[in-house]
C-alpha atoms as a PDB file:
ATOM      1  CA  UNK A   1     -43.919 -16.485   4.381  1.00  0.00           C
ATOM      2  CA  UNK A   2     -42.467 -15.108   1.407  1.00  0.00           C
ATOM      3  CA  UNK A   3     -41.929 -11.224   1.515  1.00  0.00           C
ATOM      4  CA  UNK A   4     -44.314 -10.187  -1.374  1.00  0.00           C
ATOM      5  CA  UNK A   5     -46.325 -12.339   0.227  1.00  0.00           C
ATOM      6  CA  UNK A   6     -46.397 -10.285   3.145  1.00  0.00           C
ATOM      7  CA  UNK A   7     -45.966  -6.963   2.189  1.00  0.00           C
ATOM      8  CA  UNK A   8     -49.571  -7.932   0.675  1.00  0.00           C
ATOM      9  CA  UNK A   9     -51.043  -8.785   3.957  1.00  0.00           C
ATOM     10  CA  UNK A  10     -49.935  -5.957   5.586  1.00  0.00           C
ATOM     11  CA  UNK A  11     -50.267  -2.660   3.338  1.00  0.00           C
ATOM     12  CA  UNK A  12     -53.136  -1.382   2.174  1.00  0.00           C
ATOM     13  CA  UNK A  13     -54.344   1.686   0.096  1.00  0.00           C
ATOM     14  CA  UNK A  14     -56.488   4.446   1.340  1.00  0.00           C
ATOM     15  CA  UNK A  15     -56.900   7.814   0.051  1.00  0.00           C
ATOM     16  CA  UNK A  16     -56.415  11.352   2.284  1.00  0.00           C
ATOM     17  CA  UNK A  17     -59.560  11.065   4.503  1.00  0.00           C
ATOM     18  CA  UNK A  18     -59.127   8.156   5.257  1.00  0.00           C
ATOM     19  CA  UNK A  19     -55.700   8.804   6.446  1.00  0.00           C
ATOM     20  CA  UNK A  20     -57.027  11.854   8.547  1.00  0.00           C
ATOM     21  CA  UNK A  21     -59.854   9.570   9.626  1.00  0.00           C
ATOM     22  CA  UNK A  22     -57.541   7.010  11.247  1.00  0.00           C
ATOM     23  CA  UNK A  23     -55.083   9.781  12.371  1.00  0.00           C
ATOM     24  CA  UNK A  24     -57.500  11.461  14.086  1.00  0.00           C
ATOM     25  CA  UNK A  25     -59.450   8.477  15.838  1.00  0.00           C
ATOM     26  CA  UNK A  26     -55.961   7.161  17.033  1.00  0.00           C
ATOM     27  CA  UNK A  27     -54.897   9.966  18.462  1.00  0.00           C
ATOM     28  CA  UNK A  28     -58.586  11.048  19.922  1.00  0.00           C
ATOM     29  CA  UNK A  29     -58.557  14.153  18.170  1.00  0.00           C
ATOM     30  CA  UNK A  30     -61.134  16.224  15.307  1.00  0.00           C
ATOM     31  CA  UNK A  31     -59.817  15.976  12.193  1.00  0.00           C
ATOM     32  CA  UNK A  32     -58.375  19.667  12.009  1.00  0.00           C
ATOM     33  CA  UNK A  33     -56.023  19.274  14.248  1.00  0.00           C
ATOM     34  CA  UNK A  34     -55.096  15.542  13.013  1.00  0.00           C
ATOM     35  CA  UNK A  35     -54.529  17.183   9.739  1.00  0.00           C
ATOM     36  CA  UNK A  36     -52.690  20.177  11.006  1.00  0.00           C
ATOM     37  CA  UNK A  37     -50.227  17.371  13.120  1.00  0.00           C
ATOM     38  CA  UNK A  38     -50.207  15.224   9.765  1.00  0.00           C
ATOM     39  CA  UNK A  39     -49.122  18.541   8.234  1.00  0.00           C
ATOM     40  CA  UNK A  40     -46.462  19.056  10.805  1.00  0.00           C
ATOM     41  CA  UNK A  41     -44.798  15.692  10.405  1.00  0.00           C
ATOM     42  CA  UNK A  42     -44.507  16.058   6.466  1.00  0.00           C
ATOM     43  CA  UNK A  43     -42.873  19.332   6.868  1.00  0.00           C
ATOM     44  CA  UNK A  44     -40.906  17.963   9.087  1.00  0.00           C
ATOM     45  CA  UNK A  45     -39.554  15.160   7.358  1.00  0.00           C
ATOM     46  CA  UNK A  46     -39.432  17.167   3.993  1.00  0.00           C
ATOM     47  CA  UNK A  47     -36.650  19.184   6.015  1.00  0.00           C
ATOM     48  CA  UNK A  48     -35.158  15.729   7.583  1.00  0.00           C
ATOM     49  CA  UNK A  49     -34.956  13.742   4.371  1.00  0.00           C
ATOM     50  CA  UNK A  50     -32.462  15.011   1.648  1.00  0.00           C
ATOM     51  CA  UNK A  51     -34.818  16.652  -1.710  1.00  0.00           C
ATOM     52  CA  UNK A  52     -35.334  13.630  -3.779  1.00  0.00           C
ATOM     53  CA  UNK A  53     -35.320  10.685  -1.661  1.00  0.00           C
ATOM     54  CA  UNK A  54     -38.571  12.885  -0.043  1.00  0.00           C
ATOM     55  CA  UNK A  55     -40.079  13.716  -3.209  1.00  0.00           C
ATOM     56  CA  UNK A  56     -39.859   9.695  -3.821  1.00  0.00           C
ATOM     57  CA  UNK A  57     -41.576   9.205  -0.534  1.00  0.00           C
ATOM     58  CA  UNK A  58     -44.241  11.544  -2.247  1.00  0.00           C
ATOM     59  CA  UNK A  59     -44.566   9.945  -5.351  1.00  0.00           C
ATOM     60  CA  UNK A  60     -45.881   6.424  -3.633  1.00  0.00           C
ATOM     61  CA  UNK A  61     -48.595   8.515  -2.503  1.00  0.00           C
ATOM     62  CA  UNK A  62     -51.850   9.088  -4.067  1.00  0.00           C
ATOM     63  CA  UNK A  63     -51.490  12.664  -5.654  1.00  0.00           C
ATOM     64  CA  UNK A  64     -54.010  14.524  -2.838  1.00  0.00           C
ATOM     65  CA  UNK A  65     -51.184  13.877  -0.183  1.00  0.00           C
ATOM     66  CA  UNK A  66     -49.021  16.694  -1.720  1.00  0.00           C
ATOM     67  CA  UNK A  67     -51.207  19.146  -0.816  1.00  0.00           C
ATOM     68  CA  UNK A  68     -51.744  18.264   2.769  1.00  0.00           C
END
């Protein structure tokens, strides 16, 4: 399978609930505290990952995820 071909097959776009909706069911929690762990791990990573190359991570993103 050609790569485009599968990076097709396997992404797919979803907006901010959504994301808190599957957070939340896979880790069997309401969706407060998924959004407070989603929170945690985007702090954590804007500390981990050097200024830009997070901010580029960002920009991929639909524009609601900045503000989680």
């Amino acid at each position: 399978m050609e790569y485009d071909a599968f990076i097709r097959l396997v992404t797919e776009k979803f907006d901010l609930a959504e994301f808190v909706r599957r957070v939340s069911e896979r880790a069997g929690v309401d969706a407060t505290v998924a959004r407070r762990g989603i929170w945690a791990v985007f702090t954590t990573l804007q500390q981990a990952v050097p200024g830009k190359e997070f901010q580029d991570v960002l920009d991929q993103l639909p524009r609601e995820f900045q503000n989680i």
